[in-house]
PDB file of N, CA and C in Angstrom:
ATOM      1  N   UNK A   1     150.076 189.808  47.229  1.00  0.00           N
ATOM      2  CA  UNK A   1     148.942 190.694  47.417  1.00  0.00           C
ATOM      3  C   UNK A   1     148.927 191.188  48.857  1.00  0.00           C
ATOM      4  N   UNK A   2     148.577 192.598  49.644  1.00  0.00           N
ATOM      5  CA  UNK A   2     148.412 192.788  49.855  1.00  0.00           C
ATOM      6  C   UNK A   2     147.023 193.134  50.808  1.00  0.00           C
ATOM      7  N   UNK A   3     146.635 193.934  51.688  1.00  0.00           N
ATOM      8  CA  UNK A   3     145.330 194.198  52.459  1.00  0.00           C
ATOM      9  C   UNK A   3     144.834 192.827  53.484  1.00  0.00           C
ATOM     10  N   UNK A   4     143.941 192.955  54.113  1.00  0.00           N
ATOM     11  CA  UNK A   4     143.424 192.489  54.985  1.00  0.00           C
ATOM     12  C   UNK A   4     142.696 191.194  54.960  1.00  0.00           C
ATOM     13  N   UNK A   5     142.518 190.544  55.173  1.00  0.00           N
ATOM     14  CA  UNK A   5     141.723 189.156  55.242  1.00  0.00           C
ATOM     15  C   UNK A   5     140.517 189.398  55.109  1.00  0.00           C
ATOM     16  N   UNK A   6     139.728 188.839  54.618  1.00  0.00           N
ATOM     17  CA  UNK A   6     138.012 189.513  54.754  1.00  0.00           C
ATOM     18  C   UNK A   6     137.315 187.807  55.150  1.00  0.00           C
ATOM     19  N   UNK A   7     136.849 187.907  56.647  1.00  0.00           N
ATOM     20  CA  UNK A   7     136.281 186.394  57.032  1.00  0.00           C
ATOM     21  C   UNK A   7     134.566 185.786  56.234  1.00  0.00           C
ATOM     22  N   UNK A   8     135.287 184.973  56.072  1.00  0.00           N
ATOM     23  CA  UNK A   8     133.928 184.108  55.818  1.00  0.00           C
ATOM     24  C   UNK A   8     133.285 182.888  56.418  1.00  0.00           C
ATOM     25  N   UNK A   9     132.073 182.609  55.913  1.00  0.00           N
ATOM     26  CA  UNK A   9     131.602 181.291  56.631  1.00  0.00           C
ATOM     27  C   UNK A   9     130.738 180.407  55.074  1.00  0.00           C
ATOM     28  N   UNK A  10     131.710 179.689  55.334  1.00  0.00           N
ATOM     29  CA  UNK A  10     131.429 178.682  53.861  1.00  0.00           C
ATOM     30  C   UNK A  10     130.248 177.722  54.507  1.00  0.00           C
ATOM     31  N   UNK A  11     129.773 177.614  53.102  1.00  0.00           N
ATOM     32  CA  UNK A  11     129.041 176.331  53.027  1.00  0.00           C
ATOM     33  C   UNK A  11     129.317 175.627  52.290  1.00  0.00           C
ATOM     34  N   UNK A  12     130.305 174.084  52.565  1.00  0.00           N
ATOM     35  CA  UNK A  12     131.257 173.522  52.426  1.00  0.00           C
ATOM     36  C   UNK A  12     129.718 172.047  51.924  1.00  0.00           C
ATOM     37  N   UNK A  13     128.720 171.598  52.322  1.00  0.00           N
ATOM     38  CA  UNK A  13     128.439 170.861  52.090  1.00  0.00           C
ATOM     39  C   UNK A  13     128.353 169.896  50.798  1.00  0.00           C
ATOM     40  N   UNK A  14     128.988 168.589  50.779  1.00  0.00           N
ATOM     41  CA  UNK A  14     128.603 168.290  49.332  1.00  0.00           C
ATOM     42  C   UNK A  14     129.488 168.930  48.433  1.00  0.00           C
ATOM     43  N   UNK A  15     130.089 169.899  48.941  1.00  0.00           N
ATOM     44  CA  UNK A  15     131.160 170.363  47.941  1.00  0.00           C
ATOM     45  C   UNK A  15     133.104 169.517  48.159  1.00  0.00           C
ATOM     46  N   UNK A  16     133.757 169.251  47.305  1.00  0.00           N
ATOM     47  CA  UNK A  16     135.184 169.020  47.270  1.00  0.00           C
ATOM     48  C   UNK A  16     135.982 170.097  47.523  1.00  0.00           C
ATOM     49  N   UNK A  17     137.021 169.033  49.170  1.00  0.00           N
ATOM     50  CA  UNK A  17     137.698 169.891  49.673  1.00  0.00           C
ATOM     51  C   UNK A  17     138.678 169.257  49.601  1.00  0.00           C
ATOM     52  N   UNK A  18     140.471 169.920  49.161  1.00  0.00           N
ATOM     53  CA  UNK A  18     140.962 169.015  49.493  1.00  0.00           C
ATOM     54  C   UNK A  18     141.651 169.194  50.362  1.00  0.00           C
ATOM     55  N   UNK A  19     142.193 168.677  51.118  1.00  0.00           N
ATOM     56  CA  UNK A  19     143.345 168.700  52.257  1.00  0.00           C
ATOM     57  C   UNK A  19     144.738 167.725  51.585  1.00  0.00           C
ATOM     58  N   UNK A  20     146.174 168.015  51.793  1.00  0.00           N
ATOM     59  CA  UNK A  20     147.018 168.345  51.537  1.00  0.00           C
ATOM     60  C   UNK A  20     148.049 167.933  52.695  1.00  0.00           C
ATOM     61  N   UNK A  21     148.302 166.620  52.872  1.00  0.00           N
ATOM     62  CA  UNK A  21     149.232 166.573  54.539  1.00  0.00           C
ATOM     63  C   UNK A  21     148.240 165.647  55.269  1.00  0.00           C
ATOM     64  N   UNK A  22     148.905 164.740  56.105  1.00  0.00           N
ATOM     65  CA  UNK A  22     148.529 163.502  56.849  1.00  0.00           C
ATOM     66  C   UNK A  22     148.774 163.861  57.888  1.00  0.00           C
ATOM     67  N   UNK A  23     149.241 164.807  58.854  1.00  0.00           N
ATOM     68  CA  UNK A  23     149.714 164.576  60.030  1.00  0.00           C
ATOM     69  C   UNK A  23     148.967 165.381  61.300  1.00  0.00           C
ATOM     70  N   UNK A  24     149.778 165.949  61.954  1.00  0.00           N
ATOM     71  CA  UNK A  24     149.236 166.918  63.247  1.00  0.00           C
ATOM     72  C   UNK A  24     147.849 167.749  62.924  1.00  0.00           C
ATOM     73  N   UNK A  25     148.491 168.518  61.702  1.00  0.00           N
ATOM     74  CA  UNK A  25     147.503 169.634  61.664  1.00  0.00           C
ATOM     75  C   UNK A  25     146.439 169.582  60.702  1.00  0.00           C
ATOM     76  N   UNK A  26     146.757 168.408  60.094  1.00  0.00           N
ATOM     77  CA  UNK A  26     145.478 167.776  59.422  1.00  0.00           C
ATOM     78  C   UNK A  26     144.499 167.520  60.312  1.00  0.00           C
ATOM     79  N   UNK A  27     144.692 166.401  61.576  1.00  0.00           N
ATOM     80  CA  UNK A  27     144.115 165.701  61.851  1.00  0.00           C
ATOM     81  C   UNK A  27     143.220 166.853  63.092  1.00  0.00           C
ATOM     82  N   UNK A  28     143.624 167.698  62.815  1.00  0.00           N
ATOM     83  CA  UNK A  28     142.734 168.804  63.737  1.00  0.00           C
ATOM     84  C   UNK A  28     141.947 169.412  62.345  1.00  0.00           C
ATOM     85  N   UNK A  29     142.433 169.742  61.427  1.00  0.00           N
ATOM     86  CA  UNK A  29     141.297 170.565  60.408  1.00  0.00           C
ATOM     87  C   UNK A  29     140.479 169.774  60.089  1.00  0.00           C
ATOM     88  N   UNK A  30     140.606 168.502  59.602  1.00  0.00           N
ATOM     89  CA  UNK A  30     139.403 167.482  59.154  1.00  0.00           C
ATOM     90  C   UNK A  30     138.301 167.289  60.204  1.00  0.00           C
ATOM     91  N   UNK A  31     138.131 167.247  61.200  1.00  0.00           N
ATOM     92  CA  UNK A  31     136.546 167.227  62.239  1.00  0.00           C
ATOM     93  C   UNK A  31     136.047 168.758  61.683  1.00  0.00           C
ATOM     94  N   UNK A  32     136.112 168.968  61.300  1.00  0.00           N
ATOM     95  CA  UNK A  32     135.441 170.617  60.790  1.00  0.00           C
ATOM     96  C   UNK A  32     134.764 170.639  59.827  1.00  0.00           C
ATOM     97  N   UNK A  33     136.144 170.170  58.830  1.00  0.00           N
ATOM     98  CA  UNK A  33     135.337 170.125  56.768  1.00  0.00           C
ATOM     99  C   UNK A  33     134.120 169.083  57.085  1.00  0.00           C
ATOM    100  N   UNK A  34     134.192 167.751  57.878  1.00  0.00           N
ATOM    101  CA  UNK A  34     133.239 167.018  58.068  1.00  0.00           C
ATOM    102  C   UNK A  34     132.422 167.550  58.175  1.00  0.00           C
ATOM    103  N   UNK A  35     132.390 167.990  59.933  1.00  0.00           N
ATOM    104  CA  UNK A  35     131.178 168.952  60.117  1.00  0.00           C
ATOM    105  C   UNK A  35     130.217 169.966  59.333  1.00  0.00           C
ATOM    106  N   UNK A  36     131.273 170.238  58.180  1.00  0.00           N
ATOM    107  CA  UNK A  36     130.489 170.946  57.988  1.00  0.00           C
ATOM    108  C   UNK A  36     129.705 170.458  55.994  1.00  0.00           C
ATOM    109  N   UNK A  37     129.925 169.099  56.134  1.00  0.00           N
ATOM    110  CA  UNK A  37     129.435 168.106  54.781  1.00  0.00           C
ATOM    111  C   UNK A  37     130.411 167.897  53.830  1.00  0.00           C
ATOM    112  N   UNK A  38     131.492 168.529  54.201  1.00  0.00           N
ATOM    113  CA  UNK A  38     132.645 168.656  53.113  1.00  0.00           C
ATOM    114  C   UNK A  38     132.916 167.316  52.273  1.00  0.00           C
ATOM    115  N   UNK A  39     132.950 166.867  51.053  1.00  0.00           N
ATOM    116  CA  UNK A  39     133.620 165.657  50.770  1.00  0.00           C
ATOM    117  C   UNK A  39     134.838 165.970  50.436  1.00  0.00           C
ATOM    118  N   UNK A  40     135.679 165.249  51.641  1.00  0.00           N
ATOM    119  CA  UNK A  40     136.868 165.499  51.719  1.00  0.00           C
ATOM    120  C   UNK A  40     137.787 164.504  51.398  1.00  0.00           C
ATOM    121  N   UNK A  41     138.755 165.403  50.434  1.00  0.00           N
ATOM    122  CA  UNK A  41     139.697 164.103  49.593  1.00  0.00           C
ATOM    123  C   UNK A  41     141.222 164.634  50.283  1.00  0.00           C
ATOM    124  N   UNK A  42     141.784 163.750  51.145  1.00  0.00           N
ATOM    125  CA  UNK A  42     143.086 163.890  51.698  1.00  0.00           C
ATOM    126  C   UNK A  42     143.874 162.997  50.881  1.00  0.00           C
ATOM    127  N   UNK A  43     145.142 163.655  50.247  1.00  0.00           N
ATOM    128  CA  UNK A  43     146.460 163.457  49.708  1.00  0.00           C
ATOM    129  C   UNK A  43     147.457 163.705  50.756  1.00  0.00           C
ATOM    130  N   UNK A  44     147.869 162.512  50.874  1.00  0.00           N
ATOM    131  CA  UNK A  44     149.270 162.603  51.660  1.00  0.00           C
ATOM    132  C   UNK A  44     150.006 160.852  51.870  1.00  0.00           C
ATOM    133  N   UNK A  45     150.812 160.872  52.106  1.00  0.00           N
ATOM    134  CA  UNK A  45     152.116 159.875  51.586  1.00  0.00           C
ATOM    135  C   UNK A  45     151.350 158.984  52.634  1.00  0.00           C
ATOM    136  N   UNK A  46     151.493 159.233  54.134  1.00  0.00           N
ATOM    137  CA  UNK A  46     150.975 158.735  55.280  1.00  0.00           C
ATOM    138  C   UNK A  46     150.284 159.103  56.221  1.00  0.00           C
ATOM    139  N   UNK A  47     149.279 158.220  56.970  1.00  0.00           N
ATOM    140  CA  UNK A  47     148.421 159.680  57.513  1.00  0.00           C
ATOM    141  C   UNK A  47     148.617 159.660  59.129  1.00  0.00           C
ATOM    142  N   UNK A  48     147.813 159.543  60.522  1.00  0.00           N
ATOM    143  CA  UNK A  48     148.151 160.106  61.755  1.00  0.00           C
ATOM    144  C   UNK A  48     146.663 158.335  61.820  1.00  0.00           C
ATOM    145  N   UNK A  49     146.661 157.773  63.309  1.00  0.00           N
ATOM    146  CA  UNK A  49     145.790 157.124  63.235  1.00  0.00           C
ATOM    147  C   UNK A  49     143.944 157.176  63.148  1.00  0.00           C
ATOM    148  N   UNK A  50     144.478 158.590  63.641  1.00  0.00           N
ATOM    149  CA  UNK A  50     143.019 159.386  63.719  1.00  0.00           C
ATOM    150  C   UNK A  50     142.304 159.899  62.067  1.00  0.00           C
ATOM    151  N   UNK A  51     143.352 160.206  61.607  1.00  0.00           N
ATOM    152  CA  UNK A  51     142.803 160.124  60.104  1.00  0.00           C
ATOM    153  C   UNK A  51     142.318 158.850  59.483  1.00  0.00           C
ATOM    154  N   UNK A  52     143.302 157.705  59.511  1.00  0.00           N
ATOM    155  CA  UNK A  52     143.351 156.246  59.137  1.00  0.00           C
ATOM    156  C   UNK A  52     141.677 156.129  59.644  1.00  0.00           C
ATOM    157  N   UNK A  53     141.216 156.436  61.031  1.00  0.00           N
ATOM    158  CA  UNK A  53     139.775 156.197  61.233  1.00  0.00           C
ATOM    159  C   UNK A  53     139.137 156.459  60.718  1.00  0.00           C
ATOM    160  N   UNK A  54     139.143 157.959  60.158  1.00  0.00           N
ATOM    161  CA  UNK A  54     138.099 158.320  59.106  1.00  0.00           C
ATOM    162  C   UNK A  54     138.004 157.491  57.939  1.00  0.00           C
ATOM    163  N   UNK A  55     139.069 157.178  57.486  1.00  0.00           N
ATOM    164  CA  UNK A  55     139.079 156.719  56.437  1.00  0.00           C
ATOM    165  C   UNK A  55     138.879 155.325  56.060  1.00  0.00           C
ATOM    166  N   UNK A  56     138.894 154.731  57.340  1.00  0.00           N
ATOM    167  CA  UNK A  56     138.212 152.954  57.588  1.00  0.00           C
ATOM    168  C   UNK A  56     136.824 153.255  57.712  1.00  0.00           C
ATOM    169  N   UNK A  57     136.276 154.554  58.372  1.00  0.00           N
ATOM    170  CA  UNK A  57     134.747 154.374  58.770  1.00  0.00           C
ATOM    171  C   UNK A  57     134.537 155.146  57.399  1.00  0.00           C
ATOM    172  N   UNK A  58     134.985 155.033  56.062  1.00  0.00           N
ATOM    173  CA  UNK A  58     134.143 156.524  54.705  1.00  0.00           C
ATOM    174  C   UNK A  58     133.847 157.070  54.976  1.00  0.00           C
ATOM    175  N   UNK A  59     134.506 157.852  55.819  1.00  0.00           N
ATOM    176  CA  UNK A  59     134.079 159.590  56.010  1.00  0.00           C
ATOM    177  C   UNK A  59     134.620 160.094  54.769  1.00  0.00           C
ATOM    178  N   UNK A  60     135.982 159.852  54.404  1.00  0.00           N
ATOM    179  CA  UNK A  60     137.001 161.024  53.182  1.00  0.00           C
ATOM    180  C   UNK A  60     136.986 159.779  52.633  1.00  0.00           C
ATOM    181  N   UNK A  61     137.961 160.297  51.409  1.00  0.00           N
ATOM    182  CA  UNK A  61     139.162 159.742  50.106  1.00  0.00           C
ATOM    183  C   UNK A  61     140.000 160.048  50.507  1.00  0.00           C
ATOM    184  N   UNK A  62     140.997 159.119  50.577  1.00  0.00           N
ATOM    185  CA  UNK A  62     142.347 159.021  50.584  1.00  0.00           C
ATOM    186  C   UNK A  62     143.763 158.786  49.428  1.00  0.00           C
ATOM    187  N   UNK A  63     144.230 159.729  48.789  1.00  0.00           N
ATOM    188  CA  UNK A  63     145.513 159.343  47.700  1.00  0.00           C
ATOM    189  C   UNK A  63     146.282 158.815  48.468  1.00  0.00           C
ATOM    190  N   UNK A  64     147.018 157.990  48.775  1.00  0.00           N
ATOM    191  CA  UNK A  64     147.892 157.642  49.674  1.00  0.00           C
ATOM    192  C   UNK A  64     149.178 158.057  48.560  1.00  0.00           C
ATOM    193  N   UNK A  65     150.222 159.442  48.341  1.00  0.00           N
ATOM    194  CA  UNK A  65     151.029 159.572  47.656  1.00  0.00           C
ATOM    195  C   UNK A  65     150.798 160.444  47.696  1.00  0.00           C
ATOM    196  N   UNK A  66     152.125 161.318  46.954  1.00  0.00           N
ATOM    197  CA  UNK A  66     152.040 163.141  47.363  1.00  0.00           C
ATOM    198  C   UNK A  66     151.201 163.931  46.476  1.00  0.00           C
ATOM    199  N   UNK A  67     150.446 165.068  46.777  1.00  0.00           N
ATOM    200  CA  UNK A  67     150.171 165.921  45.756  1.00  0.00           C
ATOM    201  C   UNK A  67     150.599 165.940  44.410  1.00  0.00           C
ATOM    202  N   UNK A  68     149.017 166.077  43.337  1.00  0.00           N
ATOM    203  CA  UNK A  68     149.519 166.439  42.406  1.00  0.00           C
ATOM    204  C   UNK A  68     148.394 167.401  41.941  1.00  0.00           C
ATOM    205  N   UNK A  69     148.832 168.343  41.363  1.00  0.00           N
ATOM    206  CA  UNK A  69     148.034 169.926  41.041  1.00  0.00           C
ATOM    207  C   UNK A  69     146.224 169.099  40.356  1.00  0.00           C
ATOM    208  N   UNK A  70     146.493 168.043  39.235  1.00  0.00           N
ATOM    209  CA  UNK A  70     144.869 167.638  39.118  1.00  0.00           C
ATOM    210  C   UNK A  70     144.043 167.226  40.445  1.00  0.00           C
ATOM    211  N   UNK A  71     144.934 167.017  41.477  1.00  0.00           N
ATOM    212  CA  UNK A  71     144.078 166.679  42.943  1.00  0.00           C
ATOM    213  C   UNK A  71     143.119 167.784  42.853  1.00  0.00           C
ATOM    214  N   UNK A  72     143.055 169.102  42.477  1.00  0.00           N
ATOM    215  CA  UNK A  72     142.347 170.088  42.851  1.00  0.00           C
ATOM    216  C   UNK A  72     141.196 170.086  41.615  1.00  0.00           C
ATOM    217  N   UNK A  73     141.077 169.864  40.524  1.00  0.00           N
ATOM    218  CA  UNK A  73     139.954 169.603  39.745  1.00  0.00           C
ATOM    219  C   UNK A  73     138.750 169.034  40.326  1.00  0.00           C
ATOM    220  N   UNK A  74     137.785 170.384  40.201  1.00  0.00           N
ATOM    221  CA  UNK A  74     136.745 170.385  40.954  1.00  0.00           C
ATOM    222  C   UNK A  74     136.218 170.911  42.235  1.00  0.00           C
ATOM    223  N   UNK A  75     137.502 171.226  42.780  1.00  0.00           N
ATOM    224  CA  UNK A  75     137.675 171.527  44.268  1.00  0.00           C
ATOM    225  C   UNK A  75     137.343 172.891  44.529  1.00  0.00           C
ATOM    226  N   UNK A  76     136.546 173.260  45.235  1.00  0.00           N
ATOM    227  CA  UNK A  76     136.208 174.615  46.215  1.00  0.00           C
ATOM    228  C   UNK A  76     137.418 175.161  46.908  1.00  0.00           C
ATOM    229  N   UNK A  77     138.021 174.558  47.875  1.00  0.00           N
ATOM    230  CA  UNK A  77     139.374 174.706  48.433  1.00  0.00           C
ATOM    231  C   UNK A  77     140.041 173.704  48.933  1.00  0.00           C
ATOM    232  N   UNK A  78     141.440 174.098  49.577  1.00  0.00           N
ATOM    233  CA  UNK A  78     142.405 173.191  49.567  1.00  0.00           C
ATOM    234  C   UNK A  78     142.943 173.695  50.665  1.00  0.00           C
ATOM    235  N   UNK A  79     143.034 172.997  51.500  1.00  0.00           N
ATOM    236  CA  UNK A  79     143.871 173.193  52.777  1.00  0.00           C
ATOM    237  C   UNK A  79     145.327 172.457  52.699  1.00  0.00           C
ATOM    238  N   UNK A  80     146.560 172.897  52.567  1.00  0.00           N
ATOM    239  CA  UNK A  80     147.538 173.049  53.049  1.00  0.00           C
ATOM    240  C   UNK A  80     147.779 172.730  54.190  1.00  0.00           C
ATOM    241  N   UNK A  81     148.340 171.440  54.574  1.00  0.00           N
ATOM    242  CA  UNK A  81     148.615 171.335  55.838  1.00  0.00           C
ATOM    243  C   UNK A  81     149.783 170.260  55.852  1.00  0.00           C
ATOM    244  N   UNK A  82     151.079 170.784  55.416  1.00  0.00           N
ATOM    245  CA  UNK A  82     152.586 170.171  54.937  1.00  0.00           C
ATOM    246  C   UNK A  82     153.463 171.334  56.050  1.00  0.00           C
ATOM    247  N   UNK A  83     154.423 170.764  56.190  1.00  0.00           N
ATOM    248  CA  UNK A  83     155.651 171.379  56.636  1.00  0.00           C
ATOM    249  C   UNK A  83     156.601 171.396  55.817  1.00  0.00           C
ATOM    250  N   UNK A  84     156.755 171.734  54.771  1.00  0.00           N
ATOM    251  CA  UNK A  84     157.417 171.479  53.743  1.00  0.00           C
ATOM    252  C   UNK A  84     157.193 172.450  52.680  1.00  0.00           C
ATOM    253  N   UNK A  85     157.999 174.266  52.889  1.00  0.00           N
ATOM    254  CA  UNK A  85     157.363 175.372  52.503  1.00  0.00           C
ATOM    255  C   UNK A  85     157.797 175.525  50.684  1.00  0.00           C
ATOM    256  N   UNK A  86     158.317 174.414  50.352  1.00  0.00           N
ATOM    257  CA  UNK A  86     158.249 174.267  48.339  1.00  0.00           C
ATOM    258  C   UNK A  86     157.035 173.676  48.802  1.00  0.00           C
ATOM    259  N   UNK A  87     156.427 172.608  48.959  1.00  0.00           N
ATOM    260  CA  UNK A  87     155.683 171.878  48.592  1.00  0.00           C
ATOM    261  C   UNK A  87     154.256 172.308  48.557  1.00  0.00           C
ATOM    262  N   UNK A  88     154.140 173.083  49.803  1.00  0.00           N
ATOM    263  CA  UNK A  88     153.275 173.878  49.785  1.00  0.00           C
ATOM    264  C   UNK A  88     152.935 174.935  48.952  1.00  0.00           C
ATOM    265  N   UNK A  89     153.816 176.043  48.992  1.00  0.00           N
ATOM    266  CA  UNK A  89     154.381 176.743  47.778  1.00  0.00           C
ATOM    267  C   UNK A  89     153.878 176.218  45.892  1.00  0.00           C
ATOM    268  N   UNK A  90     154.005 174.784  45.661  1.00  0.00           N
ATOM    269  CA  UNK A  90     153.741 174.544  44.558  1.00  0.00           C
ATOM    270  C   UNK A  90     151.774 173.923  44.451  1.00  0.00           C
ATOM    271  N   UNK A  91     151.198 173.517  45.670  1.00  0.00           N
ATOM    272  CA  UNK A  91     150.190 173.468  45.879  1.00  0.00           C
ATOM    273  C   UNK A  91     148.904 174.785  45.636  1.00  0.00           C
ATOM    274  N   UNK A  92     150.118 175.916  46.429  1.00  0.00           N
ATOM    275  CA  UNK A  92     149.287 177.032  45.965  1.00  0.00           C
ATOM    276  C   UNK A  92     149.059 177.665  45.085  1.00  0.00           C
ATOM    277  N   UNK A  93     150.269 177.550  44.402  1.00  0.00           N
ATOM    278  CA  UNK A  93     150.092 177.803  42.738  1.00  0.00           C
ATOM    279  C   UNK A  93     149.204 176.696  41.947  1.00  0.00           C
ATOM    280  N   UNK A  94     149.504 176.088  42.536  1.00  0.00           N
ATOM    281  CA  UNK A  94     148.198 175.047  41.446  1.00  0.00           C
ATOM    282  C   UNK A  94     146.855 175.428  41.796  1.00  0.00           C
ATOM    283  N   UNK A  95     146.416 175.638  42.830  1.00  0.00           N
ATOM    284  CA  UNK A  95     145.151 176.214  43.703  1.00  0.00           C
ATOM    285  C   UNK A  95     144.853 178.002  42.995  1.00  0.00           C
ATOM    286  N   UNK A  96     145.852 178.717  42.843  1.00  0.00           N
ATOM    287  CA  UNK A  96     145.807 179.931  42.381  1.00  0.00           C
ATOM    288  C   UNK A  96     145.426 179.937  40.756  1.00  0.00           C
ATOM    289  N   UNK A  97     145.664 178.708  40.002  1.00  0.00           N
ATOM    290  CA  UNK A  97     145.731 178.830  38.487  1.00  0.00           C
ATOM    291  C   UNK A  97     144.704 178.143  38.232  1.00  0.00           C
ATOM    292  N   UNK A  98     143.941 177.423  39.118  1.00  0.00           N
ATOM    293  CA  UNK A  98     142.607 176.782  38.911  1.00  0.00           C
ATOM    294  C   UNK A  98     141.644 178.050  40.162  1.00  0.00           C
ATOM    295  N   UNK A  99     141.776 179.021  40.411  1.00  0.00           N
ATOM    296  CA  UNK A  99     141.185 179.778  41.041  1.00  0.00           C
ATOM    297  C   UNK A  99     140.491 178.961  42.013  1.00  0.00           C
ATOM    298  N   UNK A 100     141.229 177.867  43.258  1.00  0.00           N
ATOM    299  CA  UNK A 100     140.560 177.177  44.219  1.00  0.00           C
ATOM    300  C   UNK A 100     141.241 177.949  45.171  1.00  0.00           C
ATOM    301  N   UNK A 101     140.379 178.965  46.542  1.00  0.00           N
ATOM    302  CA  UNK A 101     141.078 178.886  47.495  1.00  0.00           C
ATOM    303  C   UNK A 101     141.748 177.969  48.687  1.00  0.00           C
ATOM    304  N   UNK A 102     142.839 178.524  48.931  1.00  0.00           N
ATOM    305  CA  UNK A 102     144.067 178.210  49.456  1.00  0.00           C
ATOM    306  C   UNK A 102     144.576 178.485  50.808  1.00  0.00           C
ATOM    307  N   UNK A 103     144.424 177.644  51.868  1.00  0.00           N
ATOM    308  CA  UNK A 103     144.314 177.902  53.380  1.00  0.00           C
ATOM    309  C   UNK A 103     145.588 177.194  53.257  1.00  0.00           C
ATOM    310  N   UNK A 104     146.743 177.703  53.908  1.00  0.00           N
ATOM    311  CA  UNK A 104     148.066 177.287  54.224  1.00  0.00           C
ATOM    312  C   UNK A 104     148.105 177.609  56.007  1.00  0.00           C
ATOM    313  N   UNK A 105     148.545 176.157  56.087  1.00  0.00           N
ATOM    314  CA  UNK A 105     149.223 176.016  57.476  1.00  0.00           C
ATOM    315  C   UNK A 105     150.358 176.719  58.060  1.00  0.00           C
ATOM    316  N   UNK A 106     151.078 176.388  56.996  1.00  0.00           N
ATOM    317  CA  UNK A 106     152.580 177.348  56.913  1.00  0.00           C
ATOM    318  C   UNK A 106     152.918 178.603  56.977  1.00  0.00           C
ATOM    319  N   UNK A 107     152.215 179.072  56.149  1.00  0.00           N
ATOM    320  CA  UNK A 107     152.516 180.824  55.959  1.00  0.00           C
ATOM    321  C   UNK A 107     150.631 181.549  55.551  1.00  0.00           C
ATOM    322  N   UNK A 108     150.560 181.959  56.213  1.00  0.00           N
ATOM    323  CA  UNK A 108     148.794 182.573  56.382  1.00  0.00           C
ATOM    324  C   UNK A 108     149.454 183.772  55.344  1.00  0.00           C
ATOM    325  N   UNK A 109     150.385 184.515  55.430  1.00  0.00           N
ATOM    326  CA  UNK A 109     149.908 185.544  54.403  1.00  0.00           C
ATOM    327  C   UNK A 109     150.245 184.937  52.834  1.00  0.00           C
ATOM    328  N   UNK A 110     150.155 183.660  52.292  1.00  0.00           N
ATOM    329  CA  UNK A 110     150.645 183.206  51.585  1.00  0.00           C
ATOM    330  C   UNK A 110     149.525 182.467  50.889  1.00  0.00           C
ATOM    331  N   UNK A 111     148.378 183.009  51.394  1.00  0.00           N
ATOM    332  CA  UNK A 111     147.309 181.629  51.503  1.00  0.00           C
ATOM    333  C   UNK A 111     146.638 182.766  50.520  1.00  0.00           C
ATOM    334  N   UNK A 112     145.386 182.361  50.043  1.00  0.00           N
ATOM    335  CA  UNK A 112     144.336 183.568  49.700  1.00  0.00           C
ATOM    336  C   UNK A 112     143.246 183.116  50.875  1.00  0.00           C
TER     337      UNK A 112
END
């Protein structure tokens, strides 16, 4: 698809978000979804120690294991945050066929 980005400002509270990736650029997007009430369910194999905190103090959910497309049942959106451009790639299609938007780390014009 084509055209321009059109910005928004969600209200994430109380709603399921998921995030997608344990590492660098996770551990910068998650102080945000918090902030902003998100219940946030992170899938990823291993996470960064700063995540591990959240997740000792119940802030999120944690899958400890890779994505799988039912992770998104229920979900508002899904942040992408893998280095790993199949994996991502198959995230967004799962996000696209359950109509959840799709914030990719990797490739922004790839995202909705």
């Amino acid at each position: 698809m084509s055209g321009n980005p059109y910005p928004l400002g969600l209200r994430l509270a109380g709603r399921r978000v998921v995030v997608v990736g344990g590492g660098a650029v996770a551990t910068r997007r998650v102080p945000a979804l918090l902030d902003a009430g998100a219940n946030v369910f992170l899938v990823a194999p291993e996470l960064t120690p700063a995540l591990q905190a959240h997740v000792d103090a119940g802030r999120l959910h944690w899958a400890p294991r890779r994505f799988a497309p039912d992770d998104l049942d229920g979900a508002w959106l899904v942040q992408v945050a893998v280095d790993d451009p199949v994996a991502a790639a198959s995230v967004s299609a799962a996000a696209a066929e359950r109509r959840v938007f799709c914030v990719r780390a990797d490739d922004r014009a790839a995202a909705t």
